[in-house]
Protein backbone atom coordinates (compact mmCIF):
# COMPACT_ATOMS: atom_id res chain seq x y z
CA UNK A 1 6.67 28.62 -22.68
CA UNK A 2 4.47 29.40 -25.49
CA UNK A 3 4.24 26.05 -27.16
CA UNK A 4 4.06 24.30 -23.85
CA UNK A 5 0.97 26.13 -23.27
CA UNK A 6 -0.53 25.94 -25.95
CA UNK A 7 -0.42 21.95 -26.08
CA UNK A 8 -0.78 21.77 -22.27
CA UNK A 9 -3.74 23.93 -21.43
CA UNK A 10 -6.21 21.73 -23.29
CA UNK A 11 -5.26 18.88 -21.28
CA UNK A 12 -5.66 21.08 -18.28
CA UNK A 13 -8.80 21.82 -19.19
CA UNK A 14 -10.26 18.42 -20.00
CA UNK A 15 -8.92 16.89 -16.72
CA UNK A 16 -9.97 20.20 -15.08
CA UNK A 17 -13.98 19.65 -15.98
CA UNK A 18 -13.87 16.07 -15.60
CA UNK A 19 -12.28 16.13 -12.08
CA UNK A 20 -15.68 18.52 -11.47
CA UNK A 21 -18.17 16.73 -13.40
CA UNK A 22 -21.62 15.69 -12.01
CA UNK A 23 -21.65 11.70 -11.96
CA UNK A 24 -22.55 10.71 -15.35
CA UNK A 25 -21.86 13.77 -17.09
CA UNK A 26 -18.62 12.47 -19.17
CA UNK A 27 -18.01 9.24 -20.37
CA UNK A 28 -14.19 10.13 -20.30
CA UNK A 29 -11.74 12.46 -21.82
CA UNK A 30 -12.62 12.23 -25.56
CA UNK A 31 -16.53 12.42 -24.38
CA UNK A 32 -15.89 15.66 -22.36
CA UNK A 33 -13.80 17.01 -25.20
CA UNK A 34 -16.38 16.48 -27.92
CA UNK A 35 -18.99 18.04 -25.96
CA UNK A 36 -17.03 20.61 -24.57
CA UNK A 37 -16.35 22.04 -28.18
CA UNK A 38 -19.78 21.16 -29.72
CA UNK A 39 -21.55 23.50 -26.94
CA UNK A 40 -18.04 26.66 -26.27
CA UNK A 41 -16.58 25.80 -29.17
CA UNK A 42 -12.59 25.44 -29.90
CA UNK A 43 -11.56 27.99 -27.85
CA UNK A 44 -12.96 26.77 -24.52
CA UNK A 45 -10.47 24.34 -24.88
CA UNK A 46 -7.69 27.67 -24.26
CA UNK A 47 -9.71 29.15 -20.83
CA UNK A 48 -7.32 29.98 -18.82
CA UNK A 49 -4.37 30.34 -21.09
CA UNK A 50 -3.12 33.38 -20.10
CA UNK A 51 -2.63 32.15 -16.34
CA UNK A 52 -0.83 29.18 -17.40
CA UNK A 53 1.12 31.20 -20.08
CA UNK A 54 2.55 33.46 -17.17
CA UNK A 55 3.26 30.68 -14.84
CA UNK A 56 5.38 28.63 -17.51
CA UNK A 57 7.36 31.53 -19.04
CA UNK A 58 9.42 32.57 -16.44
CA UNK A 59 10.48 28.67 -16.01
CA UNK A 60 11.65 28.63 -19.26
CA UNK A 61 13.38 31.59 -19.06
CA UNK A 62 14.87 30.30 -16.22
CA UNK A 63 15.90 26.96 -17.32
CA UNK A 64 17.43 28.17 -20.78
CA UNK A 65 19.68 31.62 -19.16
CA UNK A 66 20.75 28.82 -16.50
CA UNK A 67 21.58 26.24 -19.24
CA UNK A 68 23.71 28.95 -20.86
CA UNK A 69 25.31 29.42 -18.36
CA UNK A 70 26.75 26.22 -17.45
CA UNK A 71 27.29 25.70 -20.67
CA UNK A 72 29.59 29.05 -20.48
CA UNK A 73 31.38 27.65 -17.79
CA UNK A 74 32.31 24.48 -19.16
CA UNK A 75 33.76 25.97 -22.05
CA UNK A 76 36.06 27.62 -19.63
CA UNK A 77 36.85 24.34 -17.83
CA UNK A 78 37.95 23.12 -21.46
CA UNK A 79 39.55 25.78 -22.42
CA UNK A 80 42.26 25.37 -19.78
């Protein structure tokens, strides 16, 4: 969940302010990033983090206890 957000939420971001742009304020995706850092800096680039932190790790938690599980339970099935 972590890593995911941490190369997702930049993304978000981008795609975020250039879905809400004036017309003409971006030229695209590399434009909005480059001024996006040069006037918030690096961190701009994480707002929000914490939202999409909490909204990913319970997924993951999810998806790996389920995993284990059938994993578990094909054991069994070979076991037999």
């Amino acid at each position: 969940g972590f890593v995911a957000s941490c190369t997702s939420n930049p993304v978000d971001v981008i795609k975020t302010r250039i879905m809400n742009m004036k017309p003409g304020q971006y030229s695209g995706p590399i434009d909005c990033t480059i001024k996006t850092v040069r006037s918030e800096g690096p961190l701009a680039l994480y707002k929000g983090f914490v939202p999409t932190f909490v909204r990913q790790a319970p997924f993951v938690i999810v998806t790996f206890v389920t995993l284990e599980q059938i994993k578990r339970f094909y054991r069994y099935l070979d076991s037999r």
